[in-house]
Protein backbone atom coordinates (compact mmCIF):
# COMPACT_ATOMS: atom_id res chain seq x y z
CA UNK A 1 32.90 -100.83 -251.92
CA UNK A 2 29.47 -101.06 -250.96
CA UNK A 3 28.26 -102.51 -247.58
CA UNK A 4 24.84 -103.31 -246.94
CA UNK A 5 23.55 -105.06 -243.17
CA UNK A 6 21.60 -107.56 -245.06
CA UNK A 7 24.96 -108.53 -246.78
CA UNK A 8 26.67 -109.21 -243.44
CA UNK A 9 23.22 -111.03 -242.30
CA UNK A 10 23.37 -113.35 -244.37
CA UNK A 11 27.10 -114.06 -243.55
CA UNK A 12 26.42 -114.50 -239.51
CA UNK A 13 26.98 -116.46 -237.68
CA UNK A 14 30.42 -116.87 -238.99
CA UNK A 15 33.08 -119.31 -238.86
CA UNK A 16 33.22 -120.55 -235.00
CA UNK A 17 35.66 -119.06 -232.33
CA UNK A 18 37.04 -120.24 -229.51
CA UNK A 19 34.74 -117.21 -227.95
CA UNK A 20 32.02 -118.13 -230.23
CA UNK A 21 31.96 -121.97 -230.70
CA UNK A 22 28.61 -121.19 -231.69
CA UNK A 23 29.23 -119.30 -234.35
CA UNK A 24 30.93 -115.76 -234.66
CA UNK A 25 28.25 -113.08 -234.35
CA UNK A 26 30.14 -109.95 -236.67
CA UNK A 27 31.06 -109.78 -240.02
CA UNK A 28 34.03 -107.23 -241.14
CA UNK A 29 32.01 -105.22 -244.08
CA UNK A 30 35.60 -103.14 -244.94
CA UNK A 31 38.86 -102.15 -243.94
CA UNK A 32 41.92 -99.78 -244.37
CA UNK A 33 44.57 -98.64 -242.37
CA UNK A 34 43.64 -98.36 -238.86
CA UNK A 35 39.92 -98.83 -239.64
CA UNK A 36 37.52 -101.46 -239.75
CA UNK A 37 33.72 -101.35 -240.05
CA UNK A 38 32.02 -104.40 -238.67
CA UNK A 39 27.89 -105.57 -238.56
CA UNK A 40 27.74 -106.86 -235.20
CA UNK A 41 24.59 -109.13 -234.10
CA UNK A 42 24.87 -111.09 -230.98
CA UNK A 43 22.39 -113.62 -230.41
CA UNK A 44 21.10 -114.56 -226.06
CA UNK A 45 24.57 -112.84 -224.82
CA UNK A 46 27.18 -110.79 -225.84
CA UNK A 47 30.24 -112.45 -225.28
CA UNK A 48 33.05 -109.59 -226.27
CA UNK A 49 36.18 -108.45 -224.71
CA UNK A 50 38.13 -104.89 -224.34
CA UNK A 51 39.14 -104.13 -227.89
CA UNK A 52 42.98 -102.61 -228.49
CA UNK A 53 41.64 -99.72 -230.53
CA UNK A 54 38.51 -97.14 -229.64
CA UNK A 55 35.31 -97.80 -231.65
CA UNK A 56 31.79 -96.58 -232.50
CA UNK A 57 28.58 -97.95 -232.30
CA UNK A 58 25.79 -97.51 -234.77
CA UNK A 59 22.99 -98.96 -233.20
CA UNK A 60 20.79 -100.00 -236.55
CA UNK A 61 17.91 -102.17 -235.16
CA UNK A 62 16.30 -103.39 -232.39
CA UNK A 63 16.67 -102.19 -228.86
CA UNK A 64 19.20 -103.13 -225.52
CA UNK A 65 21.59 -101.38 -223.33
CA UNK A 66 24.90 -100.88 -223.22
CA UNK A 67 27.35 -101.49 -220.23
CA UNK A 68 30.12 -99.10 -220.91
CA UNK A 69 32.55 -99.61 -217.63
CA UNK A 70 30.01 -100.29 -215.46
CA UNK A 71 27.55 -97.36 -216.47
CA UNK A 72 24.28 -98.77 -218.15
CA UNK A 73 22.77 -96.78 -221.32
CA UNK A 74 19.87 -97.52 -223.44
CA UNK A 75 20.37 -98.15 -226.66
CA UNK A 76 17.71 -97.98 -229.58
CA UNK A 77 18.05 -97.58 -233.37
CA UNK A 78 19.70 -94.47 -234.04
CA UNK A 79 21.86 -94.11 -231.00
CA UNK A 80 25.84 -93.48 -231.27
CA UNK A 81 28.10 -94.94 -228.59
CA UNK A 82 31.98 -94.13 -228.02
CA UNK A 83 33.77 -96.60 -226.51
CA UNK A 84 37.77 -96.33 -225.75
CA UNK A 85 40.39 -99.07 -226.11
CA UNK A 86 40.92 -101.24 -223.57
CA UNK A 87 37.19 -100.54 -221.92
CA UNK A 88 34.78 -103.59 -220.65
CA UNK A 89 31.82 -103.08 -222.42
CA UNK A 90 28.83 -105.02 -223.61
CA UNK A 91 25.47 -105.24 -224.61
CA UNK A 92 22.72 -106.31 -222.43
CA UNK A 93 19.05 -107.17 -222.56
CA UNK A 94 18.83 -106.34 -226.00
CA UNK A 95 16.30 -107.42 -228.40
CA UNK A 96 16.42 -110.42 -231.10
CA UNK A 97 16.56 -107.73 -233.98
CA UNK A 98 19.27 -106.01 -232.44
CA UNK A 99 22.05 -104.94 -234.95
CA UNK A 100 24.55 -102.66 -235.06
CA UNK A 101 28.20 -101.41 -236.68
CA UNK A 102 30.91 -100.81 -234.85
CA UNK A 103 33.80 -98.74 -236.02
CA UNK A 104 37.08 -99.58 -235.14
CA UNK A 105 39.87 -96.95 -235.80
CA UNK A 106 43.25 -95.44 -234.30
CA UNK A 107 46.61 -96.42 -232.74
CA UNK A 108 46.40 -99.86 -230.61
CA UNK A 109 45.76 -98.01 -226.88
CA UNK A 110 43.43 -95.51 -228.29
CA UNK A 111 44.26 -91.76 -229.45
């Protein structure tokens, strides 16, 4: 299966959350077994929680930081981020282009 990011684009905001009444800002592109491959796009503020399973992040456009327990990284087009399960994370003062996919993979906890 073929993803592309102006597939998922075109698909966000999703259906609305209880975290995103507005409108969920990821679409899952594919899945199997433990992993999942998600476009993420938040729009004004990132609103995400600790995930139960580690995950990358692809940054594809636009420009921000990332909070990663407390220590602040910039984070451009091009840039790979780790973070581990159970970790508060987010993005911050990022850009209105900003996308990115995230990876999720691995035992709930993290390996």
């Amino acid at each position: 299966m073929k993803a592309s990011i102006s597939q998922a684009l075109k698909r966000l905001p999703a259906a609305p959350t209880a975290t995103y009444p507005q409108g969920a800002p990821f679409a899952t592109m594919m899945a199997g077994g433990s992993m999942s491959v998600e476009v993420y796009a938040p729009k004004g503020i990132d609103l995400q929680q600790p995930h139960k399973l580690d995950e990358l992040y692809f940054i594809h456009s636009g420009t921000g930081q990332i909070d990663i327990n407390g220590q602040k990284f910039d984070a451009a087009a091009g840039d790979v981020f780790f973070v581990a399960a159970g970790v508060e994370h987010r993005f911050e003062n990022f850009s209105d282009d900003f996308v990115t996919w995230v990876v999720f993979y691995g035992p709930e906890g993290g390996e």
